[in-house]
C-alpha atoms as a PDB file:
ATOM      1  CA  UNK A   1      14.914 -43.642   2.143  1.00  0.00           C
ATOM      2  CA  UNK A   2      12.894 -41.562  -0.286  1.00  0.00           C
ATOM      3  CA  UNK A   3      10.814 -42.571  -3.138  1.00  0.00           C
ATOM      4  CA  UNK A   4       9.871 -39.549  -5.898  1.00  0.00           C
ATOM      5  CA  UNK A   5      10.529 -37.041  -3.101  1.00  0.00           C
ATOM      6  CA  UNK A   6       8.693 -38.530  -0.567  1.00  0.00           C
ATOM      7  CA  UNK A   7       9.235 -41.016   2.362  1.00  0.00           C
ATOM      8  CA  UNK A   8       9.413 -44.959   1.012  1.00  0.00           C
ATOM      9  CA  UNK A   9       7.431 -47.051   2.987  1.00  0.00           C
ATOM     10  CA  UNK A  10       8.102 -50.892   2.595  1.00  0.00           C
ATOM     11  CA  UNK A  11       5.719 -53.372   2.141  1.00  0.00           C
ATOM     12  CA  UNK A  12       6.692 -55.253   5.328  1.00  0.00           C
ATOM     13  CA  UNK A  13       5.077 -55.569   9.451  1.00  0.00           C
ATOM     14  CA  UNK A  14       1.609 -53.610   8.045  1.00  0.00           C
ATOM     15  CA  UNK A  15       3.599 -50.677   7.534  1.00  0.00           C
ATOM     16  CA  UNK A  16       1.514 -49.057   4.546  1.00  0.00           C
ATOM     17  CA  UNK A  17      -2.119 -50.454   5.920  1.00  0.00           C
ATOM     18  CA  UNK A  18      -0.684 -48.025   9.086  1.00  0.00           C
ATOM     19  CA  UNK A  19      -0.593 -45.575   6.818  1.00  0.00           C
ATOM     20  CA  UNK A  20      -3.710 -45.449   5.250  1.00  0.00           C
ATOM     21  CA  UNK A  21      -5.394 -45.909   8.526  1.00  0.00           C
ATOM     22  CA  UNK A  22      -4.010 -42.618   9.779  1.00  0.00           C
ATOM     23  CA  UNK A  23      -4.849 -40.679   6.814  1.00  0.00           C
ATOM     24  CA  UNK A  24      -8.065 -42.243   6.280  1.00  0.00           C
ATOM     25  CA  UNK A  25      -9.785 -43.616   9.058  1.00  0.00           C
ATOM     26  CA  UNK A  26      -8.329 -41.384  11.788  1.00  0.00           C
ATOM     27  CA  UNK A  27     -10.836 -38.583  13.233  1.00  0.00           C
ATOM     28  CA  UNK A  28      -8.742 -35.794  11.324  1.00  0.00           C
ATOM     29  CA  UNK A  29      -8.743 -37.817   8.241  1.00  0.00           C
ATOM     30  CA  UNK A  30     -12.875 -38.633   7.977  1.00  0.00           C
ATOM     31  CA  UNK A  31     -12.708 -41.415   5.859  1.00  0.00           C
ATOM     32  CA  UNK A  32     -12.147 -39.617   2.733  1.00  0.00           C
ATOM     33  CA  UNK A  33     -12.657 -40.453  -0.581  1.00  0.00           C
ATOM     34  CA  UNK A  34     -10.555 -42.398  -2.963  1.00  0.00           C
ATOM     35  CA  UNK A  35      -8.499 -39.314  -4.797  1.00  0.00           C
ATOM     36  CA  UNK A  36      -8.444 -36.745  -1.094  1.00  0.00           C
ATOM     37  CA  UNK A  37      -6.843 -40.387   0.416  1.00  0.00           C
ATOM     38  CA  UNK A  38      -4.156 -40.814  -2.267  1.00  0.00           C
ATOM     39  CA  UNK A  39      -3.193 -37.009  -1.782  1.00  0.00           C
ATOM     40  CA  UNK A  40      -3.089 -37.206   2.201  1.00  0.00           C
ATOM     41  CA  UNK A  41      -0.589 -40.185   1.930  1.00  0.00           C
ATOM     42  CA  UNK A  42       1.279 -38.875  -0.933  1.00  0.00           C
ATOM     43  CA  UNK A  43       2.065 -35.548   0.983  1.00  0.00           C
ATOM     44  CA  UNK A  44       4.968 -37.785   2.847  1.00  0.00           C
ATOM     45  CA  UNK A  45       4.700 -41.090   2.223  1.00  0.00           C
ATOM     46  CA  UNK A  46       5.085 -42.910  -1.475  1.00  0.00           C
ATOM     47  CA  UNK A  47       5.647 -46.392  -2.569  1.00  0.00           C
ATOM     48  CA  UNK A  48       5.180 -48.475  -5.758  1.00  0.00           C
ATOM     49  CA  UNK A  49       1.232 -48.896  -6.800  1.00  0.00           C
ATOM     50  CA  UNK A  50       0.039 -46.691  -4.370  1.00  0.00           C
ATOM     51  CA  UNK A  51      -3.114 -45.483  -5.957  1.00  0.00           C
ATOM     52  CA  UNK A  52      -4.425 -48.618  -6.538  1.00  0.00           C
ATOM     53  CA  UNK A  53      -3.669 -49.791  -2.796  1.00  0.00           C
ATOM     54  CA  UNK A  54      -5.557 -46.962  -1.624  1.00  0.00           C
ATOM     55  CA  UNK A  55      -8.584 -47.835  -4.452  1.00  0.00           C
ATOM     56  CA  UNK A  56      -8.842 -51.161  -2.954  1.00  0.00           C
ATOM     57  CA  UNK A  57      -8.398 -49.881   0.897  1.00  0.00           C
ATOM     58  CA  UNK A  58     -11.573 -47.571   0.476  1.00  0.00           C
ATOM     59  CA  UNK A  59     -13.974 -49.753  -1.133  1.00  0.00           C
ATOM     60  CA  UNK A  60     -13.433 -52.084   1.260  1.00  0.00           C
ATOM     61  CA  UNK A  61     -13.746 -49.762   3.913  1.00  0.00           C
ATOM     62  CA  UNK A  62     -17.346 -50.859   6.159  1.00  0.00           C
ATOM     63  CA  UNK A  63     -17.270 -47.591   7.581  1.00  0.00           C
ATOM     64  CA  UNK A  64     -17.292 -45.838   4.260  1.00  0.00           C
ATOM     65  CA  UNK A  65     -20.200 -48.195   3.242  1.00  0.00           C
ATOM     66  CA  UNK A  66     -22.512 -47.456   5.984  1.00  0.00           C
ATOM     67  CA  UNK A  67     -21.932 -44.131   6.472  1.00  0.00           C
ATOM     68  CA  UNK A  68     -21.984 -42.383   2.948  1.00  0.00           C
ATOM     69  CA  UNK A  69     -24.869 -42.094   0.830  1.00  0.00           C
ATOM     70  CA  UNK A  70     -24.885 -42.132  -3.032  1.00  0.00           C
ATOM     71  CA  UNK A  71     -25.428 -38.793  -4.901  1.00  0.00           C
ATOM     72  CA  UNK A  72     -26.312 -40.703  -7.768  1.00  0.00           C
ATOM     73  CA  UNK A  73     -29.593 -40.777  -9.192  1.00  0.00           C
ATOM     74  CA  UNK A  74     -31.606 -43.825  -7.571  1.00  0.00           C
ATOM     75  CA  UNK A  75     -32.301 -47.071  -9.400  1.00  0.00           C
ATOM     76  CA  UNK A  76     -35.207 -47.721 -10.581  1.00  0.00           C
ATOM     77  CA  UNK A  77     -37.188 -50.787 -11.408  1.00  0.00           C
ATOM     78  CA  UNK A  78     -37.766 -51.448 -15.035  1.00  0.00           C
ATOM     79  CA  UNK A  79     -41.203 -52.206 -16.120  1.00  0.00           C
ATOM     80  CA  UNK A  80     -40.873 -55.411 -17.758  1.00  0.00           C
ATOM     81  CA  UNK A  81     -43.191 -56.976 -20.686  1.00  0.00           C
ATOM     82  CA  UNK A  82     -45.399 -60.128 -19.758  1.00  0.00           C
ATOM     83  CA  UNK A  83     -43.554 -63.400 -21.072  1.00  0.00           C
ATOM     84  CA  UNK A  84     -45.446 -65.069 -23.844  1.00  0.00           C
ATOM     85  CA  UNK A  85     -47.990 -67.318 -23.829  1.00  0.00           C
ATOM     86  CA  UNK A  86     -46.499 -69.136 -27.124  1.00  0.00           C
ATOM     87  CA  UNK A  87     -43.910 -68.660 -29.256  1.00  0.00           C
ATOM     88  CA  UNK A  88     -43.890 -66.494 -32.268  1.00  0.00           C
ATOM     89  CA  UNK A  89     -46.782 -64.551 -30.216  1.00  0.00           C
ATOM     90  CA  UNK A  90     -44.969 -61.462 -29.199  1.00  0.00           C
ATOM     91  CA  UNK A  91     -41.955 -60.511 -31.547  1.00  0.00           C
ATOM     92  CA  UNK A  92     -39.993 -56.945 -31.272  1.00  0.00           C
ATOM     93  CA  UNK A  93     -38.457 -55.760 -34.524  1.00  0.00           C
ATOM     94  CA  UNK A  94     -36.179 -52.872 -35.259  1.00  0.00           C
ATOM     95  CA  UNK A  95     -33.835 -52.281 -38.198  1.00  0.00           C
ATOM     96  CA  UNK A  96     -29.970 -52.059 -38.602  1.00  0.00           C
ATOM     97  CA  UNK A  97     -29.600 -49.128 -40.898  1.00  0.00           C
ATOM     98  CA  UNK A  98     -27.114 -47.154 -42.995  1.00  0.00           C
ATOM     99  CA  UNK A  99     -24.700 -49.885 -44.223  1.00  0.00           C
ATOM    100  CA  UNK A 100     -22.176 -50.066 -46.827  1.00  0.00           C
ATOM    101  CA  UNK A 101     -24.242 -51.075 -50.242  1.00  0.00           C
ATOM    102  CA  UNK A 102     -24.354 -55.037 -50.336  1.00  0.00           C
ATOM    103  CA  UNK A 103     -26.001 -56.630 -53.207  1.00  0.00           C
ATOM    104  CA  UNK A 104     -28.387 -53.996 -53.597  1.00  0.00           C
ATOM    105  CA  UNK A 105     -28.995 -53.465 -50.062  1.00  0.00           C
ATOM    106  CA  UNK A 106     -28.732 -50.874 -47.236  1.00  0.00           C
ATOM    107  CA  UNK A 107     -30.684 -52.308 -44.223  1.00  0.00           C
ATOM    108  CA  UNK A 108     -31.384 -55.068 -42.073  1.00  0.00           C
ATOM    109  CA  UNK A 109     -34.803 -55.514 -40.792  1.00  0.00           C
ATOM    110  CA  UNK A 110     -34.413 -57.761 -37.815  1.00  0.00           C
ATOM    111  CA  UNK A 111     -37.729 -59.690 -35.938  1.00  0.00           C
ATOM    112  CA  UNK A 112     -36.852 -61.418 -32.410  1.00  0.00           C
ATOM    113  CA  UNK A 113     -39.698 -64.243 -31.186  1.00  0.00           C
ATOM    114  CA  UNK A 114     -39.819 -63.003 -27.032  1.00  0.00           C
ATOM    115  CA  UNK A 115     -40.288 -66.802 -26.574  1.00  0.00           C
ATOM    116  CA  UNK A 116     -37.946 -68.703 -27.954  1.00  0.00           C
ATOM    117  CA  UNK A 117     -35.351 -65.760 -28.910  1.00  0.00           C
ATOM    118  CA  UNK A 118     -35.479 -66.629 -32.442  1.00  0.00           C
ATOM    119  CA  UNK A 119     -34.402 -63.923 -34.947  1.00  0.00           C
ATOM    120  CA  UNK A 120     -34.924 -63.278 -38.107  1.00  0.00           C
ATOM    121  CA  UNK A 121     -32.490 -61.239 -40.514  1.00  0.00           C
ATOM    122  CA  UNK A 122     -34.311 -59.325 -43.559  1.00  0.00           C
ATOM    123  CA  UNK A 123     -32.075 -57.816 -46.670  1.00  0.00           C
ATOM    124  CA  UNK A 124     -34.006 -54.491 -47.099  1.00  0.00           C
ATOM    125  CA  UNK A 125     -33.247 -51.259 -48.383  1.00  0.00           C
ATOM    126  CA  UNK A 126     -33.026 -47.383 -46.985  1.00  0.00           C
ATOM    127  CA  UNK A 127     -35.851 -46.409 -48.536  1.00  0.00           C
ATOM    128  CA  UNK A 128     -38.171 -48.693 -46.970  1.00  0.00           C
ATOM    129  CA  UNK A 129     -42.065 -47.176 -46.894  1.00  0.00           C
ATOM    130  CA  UNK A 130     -44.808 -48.844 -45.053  1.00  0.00           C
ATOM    131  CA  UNK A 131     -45.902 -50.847 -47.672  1.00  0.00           C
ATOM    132  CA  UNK A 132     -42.996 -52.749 -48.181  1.00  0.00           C
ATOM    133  CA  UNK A 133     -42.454 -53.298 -44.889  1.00  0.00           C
ATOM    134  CA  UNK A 134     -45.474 -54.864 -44.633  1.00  0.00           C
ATOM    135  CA  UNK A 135     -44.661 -57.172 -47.628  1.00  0.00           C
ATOM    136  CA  UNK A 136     -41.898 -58.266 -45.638  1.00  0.00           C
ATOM    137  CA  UNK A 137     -43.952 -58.591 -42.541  1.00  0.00           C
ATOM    138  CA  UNK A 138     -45.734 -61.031 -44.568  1.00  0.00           C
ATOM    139  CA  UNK A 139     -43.454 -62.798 -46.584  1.00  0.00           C
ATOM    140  CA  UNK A 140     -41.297 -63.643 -44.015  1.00  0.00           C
ATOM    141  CA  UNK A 141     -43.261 -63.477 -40.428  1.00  0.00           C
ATOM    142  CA  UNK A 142     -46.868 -63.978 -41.490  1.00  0.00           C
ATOM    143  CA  UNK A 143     -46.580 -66.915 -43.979  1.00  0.00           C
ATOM    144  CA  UNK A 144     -44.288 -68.713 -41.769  1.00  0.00           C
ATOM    145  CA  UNK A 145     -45.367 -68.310 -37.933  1.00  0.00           C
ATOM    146  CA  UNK A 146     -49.153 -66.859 -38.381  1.00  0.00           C
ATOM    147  CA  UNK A 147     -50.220 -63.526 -36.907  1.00  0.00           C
ATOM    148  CA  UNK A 148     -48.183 -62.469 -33.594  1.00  0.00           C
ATOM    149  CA  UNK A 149     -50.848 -60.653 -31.371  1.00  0.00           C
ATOM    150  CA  UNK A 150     -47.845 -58.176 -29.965  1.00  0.00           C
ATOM    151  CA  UNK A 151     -45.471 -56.213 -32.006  1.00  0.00           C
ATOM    152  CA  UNK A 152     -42.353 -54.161 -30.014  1.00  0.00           C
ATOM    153  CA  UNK A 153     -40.478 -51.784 -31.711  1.00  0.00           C
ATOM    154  CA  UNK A 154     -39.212 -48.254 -31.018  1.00  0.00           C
ATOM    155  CA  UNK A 155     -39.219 -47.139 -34.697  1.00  0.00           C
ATOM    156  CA  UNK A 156     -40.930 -44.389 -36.561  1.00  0.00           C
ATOM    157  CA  UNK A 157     -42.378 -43.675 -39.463  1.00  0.00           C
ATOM    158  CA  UNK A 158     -42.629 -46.717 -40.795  1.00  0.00           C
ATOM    159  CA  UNK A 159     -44.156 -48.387 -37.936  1.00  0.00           C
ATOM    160  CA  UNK A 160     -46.880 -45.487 -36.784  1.00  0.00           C
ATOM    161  CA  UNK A 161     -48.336 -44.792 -40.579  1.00  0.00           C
ATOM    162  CA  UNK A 162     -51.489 -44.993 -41.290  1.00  0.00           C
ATOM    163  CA  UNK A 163     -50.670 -48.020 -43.762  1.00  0.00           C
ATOM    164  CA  UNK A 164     -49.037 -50.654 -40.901  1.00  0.00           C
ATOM    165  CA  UNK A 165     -51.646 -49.371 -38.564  1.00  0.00           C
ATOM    166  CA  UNK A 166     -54.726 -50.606 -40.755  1.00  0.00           C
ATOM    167  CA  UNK A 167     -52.513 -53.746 -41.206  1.00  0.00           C
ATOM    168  CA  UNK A 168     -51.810 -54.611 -37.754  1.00  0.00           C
ATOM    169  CA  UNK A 169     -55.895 -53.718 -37.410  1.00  0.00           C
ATOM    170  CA  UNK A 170     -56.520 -56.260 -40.078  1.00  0.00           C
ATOM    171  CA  UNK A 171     -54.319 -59.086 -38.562  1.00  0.00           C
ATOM    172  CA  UNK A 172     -55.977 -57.903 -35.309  1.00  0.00           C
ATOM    173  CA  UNK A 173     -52.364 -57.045 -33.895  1.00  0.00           C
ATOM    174  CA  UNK A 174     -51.482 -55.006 -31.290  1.00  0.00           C
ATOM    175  CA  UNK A 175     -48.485 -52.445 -31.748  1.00  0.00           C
ATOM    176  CA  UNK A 176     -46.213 -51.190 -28.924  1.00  0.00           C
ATOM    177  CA  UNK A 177     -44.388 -48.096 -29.482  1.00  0.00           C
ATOM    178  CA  UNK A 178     -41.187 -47.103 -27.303  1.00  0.00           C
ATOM    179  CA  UNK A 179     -39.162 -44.309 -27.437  1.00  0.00           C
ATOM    180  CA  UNK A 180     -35.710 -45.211 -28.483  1.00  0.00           C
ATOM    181  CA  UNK A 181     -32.504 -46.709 -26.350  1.00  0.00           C
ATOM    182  CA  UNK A 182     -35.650 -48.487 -23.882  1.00  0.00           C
ATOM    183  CA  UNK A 183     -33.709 -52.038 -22.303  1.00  0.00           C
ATOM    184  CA  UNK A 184     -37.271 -52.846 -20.974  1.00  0.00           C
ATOM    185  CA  UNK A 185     -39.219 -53.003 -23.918  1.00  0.00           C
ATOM    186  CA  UNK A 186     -37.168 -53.389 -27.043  1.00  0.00           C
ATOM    187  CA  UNK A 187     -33.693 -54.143 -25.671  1.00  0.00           C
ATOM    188  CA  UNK A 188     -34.249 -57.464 -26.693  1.00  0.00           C
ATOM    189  CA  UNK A 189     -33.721 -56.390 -30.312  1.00  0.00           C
ATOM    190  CA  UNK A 190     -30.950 -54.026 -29.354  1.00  0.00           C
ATOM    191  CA  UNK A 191     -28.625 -56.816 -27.770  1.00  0.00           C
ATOM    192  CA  UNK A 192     -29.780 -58.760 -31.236  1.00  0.00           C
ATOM    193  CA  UNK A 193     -28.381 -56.228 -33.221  1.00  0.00           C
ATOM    194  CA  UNK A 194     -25.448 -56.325 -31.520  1.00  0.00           C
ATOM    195  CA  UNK A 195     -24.830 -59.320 -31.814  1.00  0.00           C
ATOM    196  CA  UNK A 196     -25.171 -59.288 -35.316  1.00  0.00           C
ATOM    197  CA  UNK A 197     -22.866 -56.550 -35.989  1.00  0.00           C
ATOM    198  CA  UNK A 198     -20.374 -57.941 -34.507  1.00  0.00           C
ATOM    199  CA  UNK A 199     -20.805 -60.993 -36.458  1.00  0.00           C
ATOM    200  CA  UNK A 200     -20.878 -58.976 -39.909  1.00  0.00           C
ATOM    201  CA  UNK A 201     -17.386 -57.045 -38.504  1.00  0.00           C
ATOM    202  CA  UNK A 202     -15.550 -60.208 -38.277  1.00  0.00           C
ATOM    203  CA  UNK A 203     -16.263 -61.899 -40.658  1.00  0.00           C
ATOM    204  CA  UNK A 204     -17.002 -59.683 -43.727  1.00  0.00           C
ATOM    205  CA  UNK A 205     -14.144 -58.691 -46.264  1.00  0.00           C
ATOM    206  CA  UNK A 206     -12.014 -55.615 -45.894  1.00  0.00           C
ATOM    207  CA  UNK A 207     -14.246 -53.193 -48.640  1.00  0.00           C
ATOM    208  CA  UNK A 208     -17.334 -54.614 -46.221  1.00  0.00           C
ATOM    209  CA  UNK A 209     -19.447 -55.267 -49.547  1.00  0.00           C
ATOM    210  CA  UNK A 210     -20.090 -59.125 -48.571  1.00  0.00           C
ATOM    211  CA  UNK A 211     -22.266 -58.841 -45.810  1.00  0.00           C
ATOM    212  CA  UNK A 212     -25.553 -59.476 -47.849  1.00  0.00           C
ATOM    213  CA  UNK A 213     -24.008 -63.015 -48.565  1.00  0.00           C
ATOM    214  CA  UNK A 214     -23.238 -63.293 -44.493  1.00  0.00           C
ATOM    215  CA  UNK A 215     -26.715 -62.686 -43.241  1.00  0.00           C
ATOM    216  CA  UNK A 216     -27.950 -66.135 -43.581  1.00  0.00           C
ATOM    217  CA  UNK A 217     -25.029 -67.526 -41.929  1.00  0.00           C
ATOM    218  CA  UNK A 218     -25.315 -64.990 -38.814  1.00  0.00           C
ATOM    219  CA  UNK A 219     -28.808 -65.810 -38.821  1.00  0.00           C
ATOM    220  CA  UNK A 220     -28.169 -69.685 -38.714  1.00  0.00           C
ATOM    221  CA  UNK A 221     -25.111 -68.824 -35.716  1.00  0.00           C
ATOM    222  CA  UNK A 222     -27.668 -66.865 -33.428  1.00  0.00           C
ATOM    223  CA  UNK A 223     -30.074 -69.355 -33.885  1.00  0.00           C
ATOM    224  CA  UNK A 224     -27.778 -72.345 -33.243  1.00  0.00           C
ATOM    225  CA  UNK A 225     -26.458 -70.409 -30.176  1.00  0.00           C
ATOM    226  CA  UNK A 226     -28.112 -70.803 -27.050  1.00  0.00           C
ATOM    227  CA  UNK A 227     -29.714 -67.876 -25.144  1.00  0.00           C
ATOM    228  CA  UNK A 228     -28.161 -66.803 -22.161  1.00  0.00           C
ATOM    229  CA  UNK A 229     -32.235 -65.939 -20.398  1.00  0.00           C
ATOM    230  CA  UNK A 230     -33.899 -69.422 -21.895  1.00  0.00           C
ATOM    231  CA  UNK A 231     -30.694 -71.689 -21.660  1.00  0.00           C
ATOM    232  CA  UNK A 232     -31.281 -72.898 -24.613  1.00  0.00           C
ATOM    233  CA  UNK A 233     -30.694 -72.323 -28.792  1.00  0.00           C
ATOM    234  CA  UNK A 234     -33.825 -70.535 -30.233  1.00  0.00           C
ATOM    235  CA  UNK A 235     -33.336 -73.678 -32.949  1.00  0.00           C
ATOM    236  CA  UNK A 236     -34.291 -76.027 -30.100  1.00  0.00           C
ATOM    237  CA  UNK A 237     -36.834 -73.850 -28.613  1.00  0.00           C
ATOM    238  CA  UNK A 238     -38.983 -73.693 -31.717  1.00  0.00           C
ATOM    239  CA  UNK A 239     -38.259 -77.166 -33.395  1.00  0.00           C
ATOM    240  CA  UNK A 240     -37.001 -79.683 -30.452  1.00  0.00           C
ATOM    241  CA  UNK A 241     -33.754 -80.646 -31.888  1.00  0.00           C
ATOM    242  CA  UNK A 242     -30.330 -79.263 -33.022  1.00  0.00           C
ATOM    243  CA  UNK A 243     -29.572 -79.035 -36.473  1.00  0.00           C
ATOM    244  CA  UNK A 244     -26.777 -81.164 -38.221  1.00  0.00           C
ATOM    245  CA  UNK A 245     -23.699 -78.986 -39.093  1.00  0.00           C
ATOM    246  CA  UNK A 246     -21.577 -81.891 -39.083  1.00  0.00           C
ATOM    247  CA  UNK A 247     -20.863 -84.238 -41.583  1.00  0.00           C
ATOM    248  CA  UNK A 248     -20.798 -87.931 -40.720  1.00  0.00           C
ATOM    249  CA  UNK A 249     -18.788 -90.808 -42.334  1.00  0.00           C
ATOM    250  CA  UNK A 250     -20.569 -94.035 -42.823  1.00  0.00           C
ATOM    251  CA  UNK A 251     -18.276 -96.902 -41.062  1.00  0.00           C
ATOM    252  CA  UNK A 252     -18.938-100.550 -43.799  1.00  0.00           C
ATOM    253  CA  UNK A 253     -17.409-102.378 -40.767  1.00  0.00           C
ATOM    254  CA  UNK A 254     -19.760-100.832 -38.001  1.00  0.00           C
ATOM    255  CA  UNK A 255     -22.892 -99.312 -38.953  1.00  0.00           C
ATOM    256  CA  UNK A 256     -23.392 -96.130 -36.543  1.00  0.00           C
ATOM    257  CA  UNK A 257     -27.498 -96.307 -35.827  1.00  0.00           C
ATOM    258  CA  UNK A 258     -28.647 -92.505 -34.883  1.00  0.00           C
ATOM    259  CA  UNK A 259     -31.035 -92.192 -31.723  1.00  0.00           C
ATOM    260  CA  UNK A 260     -34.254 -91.195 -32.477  1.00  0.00           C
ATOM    261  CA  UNK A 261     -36.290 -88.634 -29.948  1.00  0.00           C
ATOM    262  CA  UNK A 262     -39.213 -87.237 -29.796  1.00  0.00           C
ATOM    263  CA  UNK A 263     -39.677 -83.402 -27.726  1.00  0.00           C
ATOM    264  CA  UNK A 264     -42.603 -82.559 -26.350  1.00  0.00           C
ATOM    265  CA  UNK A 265     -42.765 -78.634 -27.402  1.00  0.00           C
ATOM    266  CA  UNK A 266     -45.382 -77.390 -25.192  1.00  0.00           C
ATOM    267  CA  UNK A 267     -42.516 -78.867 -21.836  1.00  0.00           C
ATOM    268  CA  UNK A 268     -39.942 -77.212 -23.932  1.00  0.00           C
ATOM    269  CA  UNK A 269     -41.877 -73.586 -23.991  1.00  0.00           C
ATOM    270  CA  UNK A 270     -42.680 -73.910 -20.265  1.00  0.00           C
ATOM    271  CA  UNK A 271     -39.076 -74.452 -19.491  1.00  0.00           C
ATOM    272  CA  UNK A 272     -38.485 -70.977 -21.388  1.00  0.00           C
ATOM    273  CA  UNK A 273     -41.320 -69.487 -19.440  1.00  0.00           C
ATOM    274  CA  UNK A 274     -40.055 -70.708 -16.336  1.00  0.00           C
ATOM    275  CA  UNK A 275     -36.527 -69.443 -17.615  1.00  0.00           C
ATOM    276  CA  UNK A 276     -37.961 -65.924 -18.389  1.00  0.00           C
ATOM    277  CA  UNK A 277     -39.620 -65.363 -14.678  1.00  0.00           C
ATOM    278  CA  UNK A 278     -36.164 -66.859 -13.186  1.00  0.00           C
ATOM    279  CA  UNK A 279     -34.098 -63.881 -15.390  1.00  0.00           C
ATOM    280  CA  UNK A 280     -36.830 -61.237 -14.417  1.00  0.00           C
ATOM    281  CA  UNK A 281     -37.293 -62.340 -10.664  1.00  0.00           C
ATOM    282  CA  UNK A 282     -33.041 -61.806 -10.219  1.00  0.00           C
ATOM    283  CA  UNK A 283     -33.261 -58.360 -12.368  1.00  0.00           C
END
C-alpha cells in the first residue's frame, strides 16, 4: 500500500517509531538532523504528518542532546542595572517618534520609574531641542517626583547636548547613555513602548488622528496594570491603593461602609526590591 509514491506505514504495533529508529539512530544513519531524517524516511516510507513526527522524534532524542554541540553564538550574561534604592530615583526615558499628526503633536516622550514601573506619557513634538525637553523634564518629572539621581536612555542628540548635560549637572544627575536596541539597560522603556503602541493601535480611530486624546487613558491602563517583575500595579507601588474606576450605588436600605487601610510604603518598595532580585536571580 503506497502513499505519494512511497511505502504507507500505519500508525499501529510501533511501526513508524521502527522507522525512524533505523534511519536515525542506527550506526549508518548517525543521528541526523531534523530535515537529512525526514529525507532518509521519505526515500521509502511516507505517512500522514510525517515531518512533524520526525521534528518531535529528534528533539527528544538524548543522544542527539549529549552528543551535538551548538554552532550558535554562546549566551551571554547581561549586565544588569542595580535596583533602586527608592522610587522615582532611577527612571529610563526614550521617545515614540514619527506618528500620524494628533492635536498638534508628533511624539511621545515616555519616562519609566525602575522602582515601581510607573510611566509617564508626554505629548511632544518632532522637533524637540534640548531645551524643551528639559521643560518637560521639569514640568512633568521634576515638579512632581523631585530630582532622580539616574537617568537611562539610549537617545541622541537631545540627551548628550551640551544644554541637558549642564542640566542634569545642575540637578546633580547622573546620565547613562546606551547604544540603541540594549534589553539590559533601557529595555525597560522598550517593552513600555510597546505596550503603548499597541494600546494606541486598538483603540484609536481608522484615520489614527485621536491618539493625542488616548494617551491619558493608556497612561492610566499601564499604570492600573500590574507588572509582571514587581507583581504589582505601578498605581499601588507608588500610592498604596488602587484607584476607583467603578462607580458605586448607594443602597437607602443598607448602607455599604468602605474599609479603610493604611500601607506602609517603605514594606511596599521592599517587596518590589525583593521582586526585582527574584526576576534578575532567574534571568
Amino acid at each position: 500500500m503506497y502513499y505519494e509514491g512511497q511505502l504507507f506505514v500505519p500508525n499501529t504495533n510501533d511501526l513508524r517509531l521502527q522507522v525512524l529508529k533505523a534511519n536515525h539512530d542506527h550506526v549508518l544513519a548517525g543521528h541526523p538532523g531534523q530535515s537529512k531524517t525526514y529525507h532518509l524516511v521519505h526515500r521509502e516510507f511516507n505517512w500522514p504528518n510525517l515531518r512533524e513526527f520526525v521534528s518531535d522524534y529528534i528533539q527528544s532524542c538524548n543522544v542527539c542532546r549529549r552528543n551535538k554541540a551548538r554552532y550558535h553564538k554562546p549566551y551571554g550574561l547581561l549586565k544588569q542595572l542595580p535596583i533602586p534604592l527608592r522610587s522615582w530615583e532611577s527612571i529610563s526615558m526614550d521617545f515614540i517618534e514619527q506618528l500620524p499628526p494628533s492635536g498638534g503633536y508628533t511624539d511621545i516622550l515616555v519616562v519609566v520609574d525602575r522602582l515601581t514601573k510607573q510611566a509617564l506619557f508626554i505629548l511632544t513634538i518632532r522637533s524637540l531641542d534640548a531645551t524643551m525637553l528639559a521643560e518637560l523634564f521639569i514640568k512633568h518629572v521634576f515638579s512632581k517626583y523631585g530630582v532622580p539621581s539616574h537617568v537611562t536612555s539610549n537617545r541622541g542628540t537631545e540627551f548628550v547636548s551640551k544644554f541637558f548635560r549642564s542640566l542634569a549637572n545642575a540637578l546633580d544627575m547622573r546620565l547613562h547613555f546606551t547604544s540603541g536596541y540594549h534589553p539590559e539597560a533601557d529595555g525597560q522603556t522598550e517593552c513600555t513602548n510597546q505596550t503603548l503602541e499597541q494600546f494606541l493601535r486598538i483603540y484609536c480611530n481608522y484615520q489614527q488622528l485621536d491618539w493625542s486624546l488616548l494617551l491619558p487613558l493608556a497612561e492610566f491602563v499601564y499604570n492600573n496594570t500590574p507588572s509582571s517583575t514587581t507583581g504589582v500595579s505601578p498605581f499601588y507601588a507608588n500610592k498604596g491603593y488602587h484607584p476607583k474606576i467603578q462607580l458605586q450605588v448607594e443602597n437607602d436600605a443598607r448602607i455599604m461602609e468602605a474599609d479603610s487601610f493604611v500601607t506602609d510604603l517603605r514594606l511596599v518598595h521592599d517587596d518590589l526590591k525583593r521582586a526585582i532580585e527574584d526576576v534578575q536571580h532567574r534571568y
